[in-house]
C-alpha atoms as a PDB file:
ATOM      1  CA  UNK A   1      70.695  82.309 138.866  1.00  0.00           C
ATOM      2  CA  UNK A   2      73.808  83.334 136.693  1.00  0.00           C
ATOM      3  CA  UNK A   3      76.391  85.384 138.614  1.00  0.00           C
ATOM      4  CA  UNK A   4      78.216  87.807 136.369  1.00  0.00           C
ATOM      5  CA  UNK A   5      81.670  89.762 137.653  1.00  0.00           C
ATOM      6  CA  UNK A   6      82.760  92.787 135.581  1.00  0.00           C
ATOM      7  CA  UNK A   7      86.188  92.848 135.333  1.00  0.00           C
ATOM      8  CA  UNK A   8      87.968  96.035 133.379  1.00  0.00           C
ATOM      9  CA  UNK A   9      88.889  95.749 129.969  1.00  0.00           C
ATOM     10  CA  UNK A  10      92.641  95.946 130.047  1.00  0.00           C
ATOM     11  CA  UNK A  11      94.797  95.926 127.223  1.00  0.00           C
ATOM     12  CA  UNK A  12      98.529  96.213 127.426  1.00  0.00           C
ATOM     13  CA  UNK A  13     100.385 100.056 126.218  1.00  0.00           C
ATOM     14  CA  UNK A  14     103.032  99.407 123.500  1.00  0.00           C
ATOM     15  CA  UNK A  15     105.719 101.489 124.943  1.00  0.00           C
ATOM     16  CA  UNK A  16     106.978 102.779 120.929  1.00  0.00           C
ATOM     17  CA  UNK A  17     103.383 103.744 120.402  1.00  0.00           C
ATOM     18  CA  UNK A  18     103.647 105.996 123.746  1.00  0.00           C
ATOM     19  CA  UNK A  19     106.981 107.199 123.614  1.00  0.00           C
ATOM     20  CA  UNK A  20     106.054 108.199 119.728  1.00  0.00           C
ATOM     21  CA  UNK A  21     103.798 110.675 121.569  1.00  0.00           C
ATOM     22  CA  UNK A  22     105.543 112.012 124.058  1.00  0.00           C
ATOM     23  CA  UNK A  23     107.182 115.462 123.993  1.00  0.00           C
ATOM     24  CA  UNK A  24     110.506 117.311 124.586  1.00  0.00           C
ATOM     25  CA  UNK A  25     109.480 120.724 125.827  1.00  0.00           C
ATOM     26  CA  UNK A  26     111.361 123.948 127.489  1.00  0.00           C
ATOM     27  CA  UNK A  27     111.572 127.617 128.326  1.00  0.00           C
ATOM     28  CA  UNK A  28     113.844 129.660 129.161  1.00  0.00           C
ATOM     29  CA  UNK A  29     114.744 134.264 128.524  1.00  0.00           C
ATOM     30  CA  UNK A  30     112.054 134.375 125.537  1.00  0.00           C
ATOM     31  CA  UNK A  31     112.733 131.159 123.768  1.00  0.00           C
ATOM     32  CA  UNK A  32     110.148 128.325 124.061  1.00  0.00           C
ATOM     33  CA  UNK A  33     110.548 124.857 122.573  1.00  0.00           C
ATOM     34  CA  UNK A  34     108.074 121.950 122.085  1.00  0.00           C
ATOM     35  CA  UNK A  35     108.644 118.943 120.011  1.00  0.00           C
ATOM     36  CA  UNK A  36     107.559 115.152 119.724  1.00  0.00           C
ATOM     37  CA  UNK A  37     110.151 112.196 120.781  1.00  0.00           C
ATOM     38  CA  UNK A  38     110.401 110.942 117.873  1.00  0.00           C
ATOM     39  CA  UNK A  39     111.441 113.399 115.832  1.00  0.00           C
ATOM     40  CA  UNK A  40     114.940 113.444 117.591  1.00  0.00           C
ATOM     41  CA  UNK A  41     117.547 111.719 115.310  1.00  0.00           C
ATOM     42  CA  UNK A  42     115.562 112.980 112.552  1.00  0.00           C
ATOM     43  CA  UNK A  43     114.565 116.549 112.130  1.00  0.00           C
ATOM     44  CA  UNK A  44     116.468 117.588 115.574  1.00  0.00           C
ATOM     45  CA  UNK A  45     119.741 116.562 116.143  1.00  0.00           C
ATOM     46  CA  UNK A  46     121.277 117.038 119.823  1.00  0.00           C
ATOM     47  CA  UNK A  47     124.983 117.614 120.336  1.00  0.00           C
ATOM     48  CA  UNK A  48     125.012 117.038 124.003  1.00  0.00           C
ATOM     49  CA  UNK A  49     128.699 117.938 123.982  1.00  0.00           C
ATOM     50  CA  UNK A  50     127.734 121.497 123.119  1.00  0.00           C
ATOM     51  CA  UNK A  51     124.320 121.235 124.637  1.00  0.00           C
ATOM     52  CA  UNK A  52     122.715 122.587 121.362  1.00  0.00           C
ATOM     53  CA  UNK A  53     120.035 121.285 118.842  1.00  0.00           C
ATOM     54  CA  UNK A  54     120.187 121.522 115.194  1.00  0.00           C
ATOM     55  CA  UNK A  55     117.003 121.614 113.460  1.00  0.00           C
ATOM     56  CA  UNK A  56     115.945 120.514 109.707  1.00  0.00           C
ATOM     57  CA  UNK A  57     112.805 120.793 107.763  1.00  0.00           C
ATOM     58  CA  UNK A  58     111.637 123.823 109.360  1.00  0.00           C
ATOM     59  CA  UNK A  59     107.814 123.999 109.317  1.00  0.00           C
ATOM     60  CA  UNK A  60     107.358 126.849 106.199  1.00  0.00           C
ATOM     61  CA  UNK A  61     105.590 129.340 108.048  1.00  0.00           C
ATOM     62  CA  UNK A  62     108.471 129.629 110.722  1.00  0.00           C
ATOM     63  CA  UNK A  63     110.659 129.673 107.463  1.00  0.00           C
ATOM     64  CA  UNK A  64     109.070 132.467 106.223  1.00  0.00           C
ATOM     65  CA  UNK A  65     109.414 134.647 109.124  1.00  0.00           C
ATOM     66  CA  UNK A  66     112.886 133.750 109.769  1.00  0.00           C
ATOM     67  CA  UNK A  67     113.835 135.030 106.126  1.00  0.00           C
ATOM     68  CA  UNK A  68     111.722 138.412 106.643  1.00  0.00           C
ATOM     69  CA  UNK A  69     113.695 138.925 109.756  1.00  0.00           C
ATOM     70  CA  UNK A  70     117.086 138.760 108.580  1.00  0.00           C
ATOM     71  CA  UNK A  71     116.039 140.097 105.349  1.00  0.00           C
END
């Protein structure tokens, strides 16, 4: 008789491939922010010294409103 033991398929996380996915998120009087890890240093900048974030390559519908709003 042939014995058998399952054993779990494991297979090692690549921590880049996570942290690619995780988020930066807050909230705080009306303003709510969400964005992926790896898009700081690229399209969000952080100035810790001033504790503010700069943003570039807006998605085009936020653009849109923005420009109707101060229009």
């Amino acid at each position: 008789m042939t014995r058998t033991t399952a054993y779990p398929l494991t297979i090692p996380a690549d921590k880049k491939t996570i942290n690619r996915f995780r988020r930066f998120t807050g909230r705080a009087e009306g303003l709510s922010i969400s964005f992926e890890s790896h898009l700081l240093g690229d399209k969000i900048e952080f100035d810790e010294a001033n504790g503010t974030l700069v943003l570039r390559r807006l998605p085009q519908l936020l653009n849109d409103q923005l420009k109707r709003a101060s229009a």
